[in-house]
PDB file of N, CA and C in Angstrom:
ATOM      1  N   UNK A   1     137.093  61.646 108.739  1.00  0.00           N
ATOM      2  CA  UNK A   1     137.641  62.315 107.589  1.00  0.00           C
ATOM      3  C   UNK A   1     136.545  62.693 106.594  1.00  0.00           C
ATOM      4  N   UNK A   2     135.418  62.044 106.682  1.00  0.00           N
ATOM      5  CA  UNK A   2     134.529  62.224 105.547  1.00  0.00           C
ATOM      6  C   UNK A   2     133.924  63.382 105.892  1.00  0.00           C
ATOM      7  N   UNK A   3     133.760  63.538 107.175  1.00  0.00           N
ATOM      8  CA  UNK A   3     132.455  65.198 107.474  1.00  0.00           C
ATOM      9  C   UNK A   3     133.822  66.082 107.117  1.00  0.00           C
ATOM     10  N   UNK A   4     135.004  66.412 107.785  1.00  0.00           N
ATOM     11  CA  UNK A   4     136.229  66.894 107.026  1.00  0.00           C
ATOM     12  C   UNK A   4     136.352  67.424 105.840  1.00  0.00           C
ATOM     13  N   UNK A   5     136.044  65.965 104.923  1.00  0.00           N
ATOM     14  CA  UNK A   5     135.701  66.556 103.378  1.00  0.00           C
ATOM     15  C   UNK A   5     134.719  66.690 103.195  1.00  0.00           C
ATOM     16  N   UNK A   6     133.625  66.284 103.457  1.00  0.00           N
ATOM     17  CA  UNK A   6     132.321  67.031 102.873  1.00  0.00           C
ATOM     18  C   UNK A   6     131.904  68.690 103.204  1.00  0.00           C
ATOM     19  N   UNK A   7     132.704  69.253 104.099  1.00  0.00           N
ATOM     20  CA  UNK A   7     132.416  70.411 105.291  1.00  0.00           C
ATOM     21  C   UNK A   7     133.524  71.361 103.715  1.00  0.00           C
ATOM     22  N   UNK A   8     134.353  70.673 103.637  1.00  0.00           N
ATOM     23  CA  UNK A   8     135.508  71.528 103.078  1.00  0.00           C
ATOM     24  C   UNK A   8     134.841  71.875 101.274  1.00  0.00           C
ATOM     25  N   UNK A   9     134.505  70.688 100.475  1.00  0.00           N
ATOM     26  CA  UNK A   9     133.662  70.250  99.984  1.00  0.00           C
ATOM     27  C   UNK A   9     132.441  71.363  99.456  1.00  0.00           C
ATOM     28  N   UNK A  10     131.752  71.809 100.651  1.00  0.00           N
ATOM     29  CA  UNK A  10     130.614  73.108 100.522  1.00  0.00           C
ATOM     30  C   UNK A  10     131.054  74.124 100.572  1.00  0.00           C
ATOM     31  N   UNK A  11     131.752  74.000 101.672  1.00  0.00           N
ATOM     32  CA  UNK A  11     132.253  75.416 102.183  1.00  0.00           C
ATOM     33  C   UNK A  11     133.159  76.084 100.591  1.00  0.00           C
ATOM     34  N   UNK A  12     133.901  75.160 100.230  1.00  0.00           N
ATOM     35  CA  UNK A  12     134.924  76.268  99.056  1.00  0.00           C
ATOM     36  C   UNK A  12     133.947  75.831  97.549  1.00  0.00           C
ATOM     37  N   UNK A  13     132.681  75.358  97.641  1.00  0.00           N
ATOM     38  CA  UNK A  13     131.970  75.142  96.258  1.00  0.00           C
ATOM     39  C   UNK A  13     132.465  74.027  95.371  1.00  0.00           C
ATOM     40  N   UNK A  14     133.146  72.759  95.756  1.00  0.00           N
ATOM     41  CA  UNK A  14     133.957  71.624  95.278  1.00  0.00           C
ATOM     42  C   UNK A  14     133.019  70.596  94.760  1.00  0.00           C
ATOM     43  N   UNK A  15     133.288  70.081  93.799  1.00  0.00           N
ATOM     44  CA  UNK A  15     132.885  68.862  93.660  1.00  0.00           C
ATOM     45  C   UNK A  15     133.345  68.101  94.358  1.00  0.00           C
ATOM     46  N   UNK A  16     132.022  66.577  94.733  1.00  0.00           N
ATOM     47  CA  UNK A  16     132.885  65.642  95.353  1.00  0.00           C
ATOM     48  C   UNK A  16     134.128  65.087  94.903  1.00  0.00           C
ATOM     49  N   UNK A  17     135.399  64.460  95.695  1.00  0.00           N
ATOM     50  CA  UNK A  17     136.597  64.196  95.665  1.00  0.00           C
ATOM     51  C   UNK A  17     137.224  65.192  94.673  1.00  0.00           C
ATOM     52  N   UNK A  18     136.779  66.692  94.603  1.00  0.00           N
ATOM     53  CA  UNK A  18     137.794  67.375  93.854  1.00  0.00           C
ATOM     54  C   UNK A  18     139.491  67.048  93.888  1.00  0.00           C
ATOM     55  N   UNK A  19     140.162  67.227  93.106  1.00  0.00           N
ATOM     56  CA  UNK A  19     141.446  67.317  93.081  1.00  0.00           C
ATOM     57  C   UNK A  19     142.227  68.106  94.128  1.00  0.00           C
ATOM     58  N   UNK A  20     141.273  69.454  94.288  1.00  0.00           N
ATOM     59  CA  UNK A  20     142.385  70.569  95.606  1.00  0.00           C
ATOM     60  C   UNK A  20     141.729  69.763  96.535  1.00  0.00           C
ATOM     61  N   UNK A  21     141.100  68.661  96.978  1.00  0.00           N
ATOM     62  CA  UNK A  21     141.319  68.356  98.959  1.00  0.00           C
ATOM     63  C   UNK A  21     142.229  67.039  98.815  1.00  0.00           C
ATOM     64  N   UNK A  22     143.066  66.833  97.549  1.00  0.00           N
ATOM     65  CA  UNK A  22     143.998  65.806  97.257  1.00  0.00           C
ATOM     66  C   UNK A  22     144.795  65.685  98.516  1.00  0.00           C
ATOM     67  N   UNK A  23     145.221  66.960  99.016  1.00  0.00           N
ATOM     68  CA  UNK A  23     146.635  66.888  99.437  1.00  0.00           C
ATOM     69  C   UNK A  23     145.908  67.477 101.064  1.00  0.00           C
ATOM     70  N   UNK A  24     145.022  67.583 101.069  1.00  0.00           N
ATOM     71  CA  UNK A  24     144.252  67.190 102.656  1.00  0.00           C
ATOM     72  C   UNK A  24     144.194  65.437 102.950  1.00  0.00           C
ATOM     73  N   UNK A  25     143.213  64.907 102.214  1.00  0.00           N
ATOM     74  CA  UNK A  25     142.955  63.394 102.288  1.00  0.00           C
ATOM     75  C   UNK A  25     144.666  62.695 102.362  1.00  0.00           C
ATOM     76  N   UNK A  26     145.589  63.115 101.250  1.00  0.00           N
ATOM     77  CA  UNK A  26     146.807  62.749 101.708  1.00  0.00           C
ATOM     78  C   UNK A  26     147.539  62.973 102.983  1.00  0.00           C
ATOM     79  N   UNK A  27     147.381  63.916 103.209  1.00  0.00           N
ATOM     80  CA  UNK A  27     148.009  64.282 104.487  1.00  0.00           C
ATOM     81  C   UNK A  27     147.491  63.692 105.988  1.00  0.00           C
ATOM     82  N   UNK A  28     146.119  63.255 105.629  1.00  0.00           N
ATOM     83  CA  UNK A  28     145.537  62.730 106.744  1.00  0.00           C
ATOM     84  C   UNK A  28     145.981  60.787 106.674  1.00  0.00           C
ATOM     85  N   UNK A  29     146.257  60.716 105.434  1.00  0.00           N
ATOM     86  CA  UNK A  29     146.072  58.946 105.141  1.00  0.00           C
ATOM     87  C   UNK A  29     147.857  58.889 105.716  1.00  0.00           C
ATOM     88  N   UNK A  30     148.392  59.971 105.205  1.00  0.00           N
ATOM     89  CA  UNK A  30     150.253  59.794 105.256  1.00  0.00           C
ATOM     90  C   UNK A  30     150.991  59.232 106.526  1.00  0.00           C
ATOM     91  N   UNK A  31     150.474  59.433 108.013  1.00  0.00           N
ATOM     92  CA  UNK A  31     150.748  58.017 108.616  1.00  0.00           C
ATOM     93  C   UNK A  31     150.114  57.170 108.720  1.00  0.00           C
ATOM     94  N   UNK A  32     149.302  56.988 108.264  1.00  0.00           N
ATOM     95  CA  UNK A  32     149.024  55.192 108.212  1.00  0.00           C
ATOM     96  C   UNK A  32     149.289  54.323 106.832  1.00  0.00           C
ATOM     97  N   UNK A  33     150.312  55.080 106.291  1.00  0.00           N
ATOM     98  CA  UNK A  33     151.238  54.391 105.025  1.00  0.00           C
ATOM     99  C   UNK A  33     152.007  53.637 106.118  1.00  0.00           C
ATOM    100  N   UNK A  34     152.748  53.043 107.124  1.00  0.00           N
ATOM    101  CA  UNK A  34     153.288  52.499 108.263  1.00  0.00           C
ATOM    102  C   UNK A  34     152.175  51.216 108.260  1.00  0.00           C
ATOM    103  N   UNK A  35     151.353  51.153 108.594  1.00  0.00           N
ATOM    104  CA  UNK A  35     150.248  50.159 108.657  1.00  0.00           C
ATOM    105  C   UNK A  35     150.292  49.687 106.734  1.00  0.00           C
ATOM    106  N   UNK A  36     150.033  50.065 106.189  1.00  0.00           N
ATOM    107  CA  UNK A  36     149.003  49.654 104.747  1.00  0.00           C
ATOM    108  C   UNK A  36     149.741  50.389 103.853  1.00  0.00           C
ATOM    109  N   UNK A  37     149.404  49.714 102.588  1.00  0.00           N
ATOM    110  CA  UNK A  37     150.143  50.742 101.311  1.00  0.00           C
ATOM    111  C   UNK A  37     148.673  51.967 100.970  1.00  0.00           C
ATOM    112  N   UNK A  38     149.230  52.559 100.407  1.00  0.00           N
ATOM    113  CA  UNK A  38     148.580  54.047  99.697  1.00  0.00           C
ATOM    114  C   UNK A  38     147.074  53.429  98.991  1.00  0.00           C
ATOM    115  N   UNK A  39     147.373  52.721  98.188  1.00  0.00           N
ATOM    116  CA  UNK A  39     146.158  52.228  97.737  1.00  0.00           C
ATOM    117  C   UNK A  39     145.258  51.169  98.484  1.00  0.00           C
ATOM    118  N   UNK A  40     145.704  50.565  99.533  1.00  0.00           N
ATOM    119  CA  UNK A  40     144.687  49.687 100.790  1.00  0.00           C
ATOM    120  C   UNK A  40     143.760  51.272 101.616  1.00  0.00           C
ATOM    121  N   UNK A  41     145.017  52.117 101.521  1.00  0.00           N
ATOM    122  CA  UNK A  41     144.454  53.676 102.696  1.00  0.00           C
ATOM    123  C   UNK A  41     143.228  54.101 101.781  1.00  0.00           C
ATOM    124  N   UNK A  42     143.747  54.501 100.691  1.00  0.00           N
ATOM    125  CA  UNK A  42     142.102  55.035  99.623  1.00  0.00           C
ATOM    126  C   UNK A  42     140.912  54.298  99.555  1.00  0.00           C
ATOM    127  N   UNK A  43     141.575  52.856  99.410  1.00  0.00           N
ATOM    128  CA  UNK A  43     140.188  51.929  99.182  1.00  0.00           C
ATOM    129  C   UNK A  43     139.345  51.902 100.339  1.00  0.00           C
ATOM    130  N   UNK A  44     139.927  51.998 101.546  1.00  0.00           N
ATOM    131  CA  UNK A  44     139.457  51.840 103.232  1.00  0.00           C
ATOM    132  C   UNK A  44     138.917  52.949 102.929  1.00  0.00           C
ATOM    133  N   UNK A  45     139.432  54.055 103.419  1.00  0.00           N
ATOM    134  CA  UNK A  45     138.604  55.574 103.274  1.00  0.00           C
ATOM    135  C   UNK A  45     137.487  55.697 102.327  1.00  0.00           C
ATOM    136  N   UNK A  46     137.279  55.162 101.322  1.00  0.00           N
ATOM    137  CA  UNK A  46     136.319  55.500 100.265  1.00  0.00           C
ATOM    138  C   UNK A  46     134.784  54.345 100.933  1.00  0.00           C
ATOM    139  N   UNK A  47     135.364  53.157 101.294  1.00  0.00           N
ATOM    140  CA  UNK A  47     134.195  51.855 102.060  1.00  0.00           C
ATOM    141  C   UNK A  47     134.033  53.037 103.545  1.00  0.00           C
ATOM    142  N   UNK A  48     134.812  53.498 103.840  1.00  0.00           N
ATOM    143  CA  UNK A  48     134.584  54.004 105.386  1.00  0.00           C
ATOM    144  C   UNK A  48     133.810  55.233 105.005  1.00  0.00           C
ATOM    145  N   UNK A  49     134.280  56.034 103.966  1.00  0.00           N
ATOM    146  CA  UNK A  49     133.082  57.272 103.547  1.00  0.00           C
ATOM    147  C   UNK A  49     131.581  56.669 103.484  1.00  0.00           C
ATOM    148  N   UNK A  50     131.473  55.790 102.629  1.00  0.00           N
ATOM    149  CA  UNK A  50     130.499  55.270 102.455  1.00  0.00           C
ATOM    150  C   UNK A  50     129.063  54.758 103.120  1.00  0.00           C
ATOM    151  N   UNK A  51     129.980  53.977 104.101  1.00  0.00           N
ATOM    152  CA  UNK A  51     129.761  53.656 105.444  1.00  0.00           C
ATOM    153  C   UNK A  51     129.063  54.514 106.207  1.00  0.00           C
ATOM    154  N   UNK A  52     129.805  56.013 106.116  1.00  0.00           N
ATOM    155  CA  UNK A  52     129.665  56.763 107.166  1.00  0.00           C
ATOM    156  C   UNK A  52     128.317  57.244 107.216  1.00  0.00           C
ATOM    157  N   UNK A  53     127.838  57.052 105.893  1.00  0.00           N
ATOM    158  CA  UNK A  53     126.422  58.122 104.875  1.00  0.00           C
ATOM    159  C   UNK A  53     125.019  57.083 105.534  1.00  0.00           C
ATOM    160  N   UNK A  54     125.792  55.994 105.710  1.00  0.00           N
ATOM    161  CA  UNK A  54     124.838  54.685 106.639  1.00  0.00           C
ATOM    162  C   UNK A  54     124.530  54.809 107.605  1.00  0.00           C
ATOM    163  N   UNK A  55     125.667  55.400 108.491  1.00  0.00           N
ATOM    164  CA  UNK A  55     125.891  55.177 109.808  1.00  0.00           C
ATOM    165  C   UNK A  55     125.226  56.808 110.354  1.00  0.00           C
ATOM    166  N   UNK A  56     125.000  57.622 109.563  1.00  0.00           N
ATOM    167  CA  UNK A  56     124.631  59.022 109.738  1.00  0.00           C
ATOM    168  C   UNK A  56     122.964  58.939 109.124  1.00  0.00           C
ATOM    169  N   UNK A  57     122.457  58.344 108.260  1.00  0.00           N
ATOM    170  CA  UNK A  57     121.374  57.596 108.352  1.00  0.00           C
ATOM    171  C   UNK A  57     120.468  57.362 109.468  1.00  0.00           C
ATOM    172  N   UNK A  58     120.930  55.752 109.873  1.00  0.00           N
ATOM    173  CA  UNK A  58     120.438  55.689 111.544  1.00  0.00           C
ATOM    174  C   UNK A  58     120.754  56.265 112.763  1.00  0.00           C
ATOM    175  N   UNK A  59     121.573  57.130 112.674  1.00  0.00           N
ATOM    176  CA  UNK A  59     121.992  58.145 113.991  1.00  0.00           C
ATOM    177  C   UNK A  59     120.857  59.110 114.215  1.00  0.00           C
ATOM    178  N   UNK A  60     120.542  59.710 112.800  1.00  0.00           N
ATOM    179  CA  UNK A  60     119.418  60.480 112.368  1.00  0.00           C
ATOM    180  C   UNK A  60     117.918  60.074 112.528  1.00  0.00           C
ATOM    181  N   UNK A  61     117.766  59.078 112.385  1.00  0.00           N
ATOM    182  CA  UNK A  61     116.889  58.045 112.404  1.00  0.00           C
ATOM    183  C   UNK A  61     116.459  57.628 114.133  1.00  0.00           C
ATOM    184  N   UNK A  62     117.218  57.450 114.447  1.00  0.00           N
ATOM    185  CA  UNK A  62     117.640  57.114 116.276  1.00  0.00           C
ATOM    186  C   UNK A  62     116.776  58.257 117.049  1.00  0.00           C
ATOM    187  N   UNK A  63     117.344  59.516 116.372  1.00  0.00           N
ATOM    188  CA  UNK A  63     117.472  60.473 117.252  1.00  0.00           C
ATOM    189  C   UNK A  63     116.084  61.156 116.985  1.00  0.00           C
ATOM    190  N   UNK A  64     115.347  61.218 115.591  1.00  0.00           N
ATOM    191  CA  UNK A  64     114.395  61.865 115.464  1.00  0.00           C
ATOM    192  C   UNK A  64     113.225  61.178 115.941  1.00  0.00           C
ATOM    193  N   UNK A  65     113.427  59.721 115.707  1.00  0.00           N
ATOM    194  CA  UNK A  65     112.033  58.683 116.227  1.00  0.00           C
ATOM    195  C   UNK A  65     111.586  59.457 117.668  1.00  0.00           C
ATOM    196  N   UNK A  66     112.630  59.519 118.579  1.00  0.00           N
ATOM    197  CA  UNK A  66     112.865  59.894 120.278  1.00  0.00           C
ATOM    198  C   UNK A  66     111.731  61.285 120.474  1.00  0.00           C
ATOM    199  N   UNK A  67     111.824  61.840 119.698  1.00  0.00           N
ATOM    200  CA  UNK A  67     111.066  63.436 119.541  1.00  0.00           C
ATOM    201  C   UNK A  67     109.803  63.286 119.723  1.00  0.00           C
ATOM    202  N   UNK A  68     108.704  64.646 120.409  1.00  0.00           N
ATOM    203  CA  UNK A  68     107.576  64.105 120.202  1.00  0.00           C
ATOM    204  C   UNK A  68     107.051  65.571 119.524  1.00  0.00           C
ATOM    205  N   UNK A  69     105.526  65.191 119.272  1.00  0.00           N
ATOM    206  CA  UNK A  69     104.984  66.470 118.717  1.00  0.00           C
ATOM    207  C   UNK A  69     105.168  66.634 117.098  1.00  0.00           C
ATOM    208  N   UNK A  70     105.624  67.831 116.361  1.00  0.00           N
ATOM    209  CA  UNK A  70     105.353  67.951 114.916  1.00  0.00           C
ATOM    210  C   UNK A  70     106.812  68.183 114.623  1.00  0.00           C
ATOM    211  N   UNK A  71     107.853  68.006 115.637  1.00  0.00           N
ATOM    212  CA  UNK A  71     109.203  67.796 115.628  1.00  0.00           C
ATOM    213  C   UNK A  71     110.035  67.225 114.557  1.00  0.00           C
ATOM    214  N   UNK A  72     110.103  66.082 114.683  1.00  0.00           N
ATOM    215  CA  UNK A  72     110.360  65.051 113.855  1.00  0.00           C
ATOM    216  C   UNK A  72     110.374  64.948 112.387  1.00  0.00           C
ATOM    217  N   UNK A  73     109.075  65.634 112.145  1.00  0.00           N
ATOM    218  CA  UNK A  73     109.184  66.331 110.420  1.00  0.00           C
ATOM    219  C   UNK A  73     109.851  67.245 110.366  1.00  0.00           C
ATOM    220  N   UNK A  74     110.157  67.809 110.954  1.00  0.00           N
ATOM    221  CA  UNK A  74     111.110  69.185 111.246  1.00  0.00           C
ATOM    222  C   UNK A  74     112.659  68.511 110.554  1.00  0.00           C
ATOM    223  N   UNK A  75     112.987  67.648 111.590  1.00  0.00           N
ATOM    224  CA  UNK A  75     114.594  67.367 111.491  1.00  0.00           C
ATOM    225  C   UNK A  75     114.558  66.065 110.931  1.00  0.00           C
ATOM    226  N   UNK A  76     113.516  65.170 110.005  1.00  0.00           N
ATOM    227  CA  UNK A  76     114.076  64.061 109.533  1.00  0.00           C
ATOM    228  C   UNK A  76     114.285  63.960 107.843  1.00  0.00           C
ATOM    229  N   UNK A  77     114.803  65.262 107.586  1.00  0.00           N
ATOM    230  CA  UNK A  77     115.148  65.321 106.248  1.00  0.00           C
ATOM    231  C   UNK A  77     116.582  64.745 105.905  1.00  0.00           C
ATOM    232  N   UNK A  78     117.487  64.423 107.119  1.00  0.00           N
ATOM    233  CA  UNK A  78     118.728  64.541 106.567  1.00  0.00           C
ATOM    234  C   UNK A  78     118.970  62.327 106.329  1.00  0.00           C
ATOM    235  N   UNK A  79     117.592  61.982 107.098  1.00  0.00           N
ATOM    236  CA  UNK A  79     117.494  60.564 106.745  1.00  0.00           C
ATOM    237  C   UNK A  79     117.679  59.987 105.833  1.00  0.00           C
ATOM    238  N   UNK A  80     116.487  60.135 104.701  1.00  0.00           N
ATOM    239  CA  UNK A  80     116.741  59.956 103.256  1.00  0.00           C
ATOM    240  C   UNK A  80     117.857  60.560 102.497  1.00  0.00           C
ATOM    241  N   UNK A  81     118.507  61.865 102.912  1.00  0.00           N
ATOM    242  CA  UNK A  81     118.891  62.517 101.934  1.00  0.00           C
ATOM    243  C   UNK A  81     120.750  61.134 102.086  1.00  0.00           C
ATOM    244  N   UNK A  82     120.495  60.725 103.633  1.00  0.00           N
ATOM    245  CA  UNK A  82     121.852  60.053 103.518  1.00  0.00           C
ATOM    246  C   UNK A  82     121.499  58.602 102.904  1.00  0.00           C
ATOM    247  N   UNK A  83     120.352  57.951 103.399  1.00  0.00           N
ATOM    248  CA  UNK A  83     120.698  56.963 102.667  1.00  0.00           C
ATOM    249  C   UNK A  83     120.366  57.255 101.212  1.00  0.00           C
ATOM    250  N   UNK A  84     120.235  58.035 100.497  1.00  0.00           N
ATOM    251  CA  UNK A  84     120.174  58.334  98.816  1.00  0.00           C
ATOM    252  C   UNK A  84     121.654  58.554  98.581  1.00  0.00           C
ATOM    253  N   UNK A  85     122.403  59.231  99.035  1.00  0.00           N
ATOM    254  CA  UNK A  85     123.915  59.174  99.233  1.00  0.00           C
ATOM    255  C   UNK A  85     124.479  57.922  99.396  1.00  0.00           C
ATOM    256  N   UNK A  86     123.837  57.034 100.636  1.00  0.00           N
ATOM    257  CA  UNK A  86     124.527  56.075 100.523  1.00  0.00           C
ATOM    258  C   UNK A  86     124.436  54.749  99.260  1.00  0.00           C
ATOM    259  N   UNK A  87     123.299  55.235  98.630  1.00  0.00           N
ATOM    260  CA  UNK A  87     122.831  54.004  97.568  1.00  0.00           C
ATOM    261  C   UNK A  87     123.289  54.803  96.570  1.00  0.00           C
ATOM    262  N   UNK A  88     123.715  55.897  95.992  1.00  0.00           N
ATOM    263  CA  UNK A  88     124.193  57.033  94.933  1.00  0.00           C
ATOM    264  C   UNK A  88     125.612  56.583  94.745  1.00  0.00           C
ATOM    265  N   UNK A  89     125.875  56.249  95.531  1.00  0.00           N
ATOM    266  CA  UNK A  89     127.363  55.744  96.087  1.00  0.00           C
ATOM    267  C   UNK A  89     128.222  54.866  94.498  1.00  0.00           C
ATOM    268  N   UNK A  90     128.835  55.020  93.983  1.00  0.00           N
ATOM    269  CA  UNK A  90     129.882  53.997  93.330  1.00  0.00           C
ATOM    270  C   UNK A  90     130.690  53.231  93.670  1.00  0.00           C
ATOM    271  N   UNK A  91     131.253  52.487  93.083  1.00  0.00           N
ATOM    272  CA  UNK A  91     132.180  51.353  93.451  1.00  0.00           C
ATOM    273  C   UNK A  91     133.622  52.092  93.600  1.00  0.00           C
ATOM    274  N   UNK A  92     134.336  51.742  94.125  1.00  0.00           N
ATOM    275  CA  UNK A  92     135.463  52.677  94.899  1.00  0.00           C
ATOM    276  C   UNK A  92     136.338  53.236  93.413  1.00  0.00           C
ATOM    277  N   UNK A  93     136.920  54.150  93.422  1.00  0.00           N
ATOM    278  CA  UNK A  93     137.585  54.239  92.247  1.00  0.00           C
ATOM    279  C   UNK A  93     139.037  54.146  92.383  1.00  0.00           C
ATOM    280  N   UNK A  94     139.239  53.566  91.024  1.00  0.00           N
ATOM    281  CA  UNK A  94     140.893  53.395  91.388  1.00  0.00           C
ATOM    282  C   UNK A  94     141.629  54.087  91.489  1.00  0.00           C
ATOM    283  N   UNK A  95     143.041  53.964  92.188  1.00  0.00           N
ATOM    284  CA  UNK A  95     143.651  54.642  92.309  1.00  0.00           C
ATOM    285  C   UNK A  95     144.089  55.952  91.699  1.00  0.00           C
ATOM    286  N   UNK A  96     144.322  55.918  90.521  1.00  0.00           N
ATOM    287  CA  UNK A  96     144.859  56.583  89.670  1.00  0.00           C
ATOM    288  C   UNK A  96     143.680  57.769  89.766  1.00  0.00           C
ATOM    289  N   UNK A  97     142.195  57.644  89.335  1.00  0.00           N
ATOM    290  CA  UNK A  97     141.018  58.478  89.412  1.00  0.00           C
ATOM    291  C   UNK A  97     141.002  58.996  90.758  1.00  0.00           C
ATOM    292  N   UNK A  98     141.568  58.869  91.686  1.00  0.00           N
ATOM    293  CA  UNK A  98     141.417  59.731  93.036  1.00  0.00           C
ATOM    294  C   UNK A  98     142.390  60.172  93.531  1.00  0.00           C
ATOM    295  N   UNK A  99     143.310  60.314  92.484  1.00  0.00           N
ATOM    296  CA  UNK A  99     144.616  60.878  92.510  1.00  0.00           C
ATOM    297  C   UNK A  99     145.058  62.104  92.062  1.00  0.00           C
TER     298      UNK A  99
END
């Protein structure tokens, strides 16, 4: 869900968690209200966004080490730029603010 919103995010010129991808992120969380209440779904999604900026980090990281030649400077910009994202990061916001 997070490349989802971040893709949607650039593409229409949004600030992060704008208000118009409200009713995207809802629509994606709306069955797993069955599992969890509304506010367990936001708080998960927001640790799992978070997460993701980590986990896209060392994927990046993984993949550029592997390269040989003058490569590697080429494509290891998106390393830092995630973990600066991931340490940029805030504490989840409450409900009401991501509403």
């Amino acid at each position: 869900m997070r490349t989802v919103l971040v893709s949607a995010e650039i593409s229409l010129g949004l600030e992060e968690n704008a208000a118009e991808l409200h009713p995207l992120r809802d629509a994606y969380l709306e069955p797993w209200t069955r599992c969890a209440p509304r506010r367990e779904l936001l708080t998960a999604l927001y640790v799992a966004s978070k997460l993701a900026s980590l986990n896209g980090a060392l994927t990046w990281h993984r993949l550029v080490s592997k390269l040989d030649g003058p490569q590697p400077d080429e494509y290891a910009e998106p390393v830092p730029a995630l973990l600066q994202e991931f340490l940029a990061a805030e504490d989840a916001p409450s409900v009401e603010e991501s509403e």
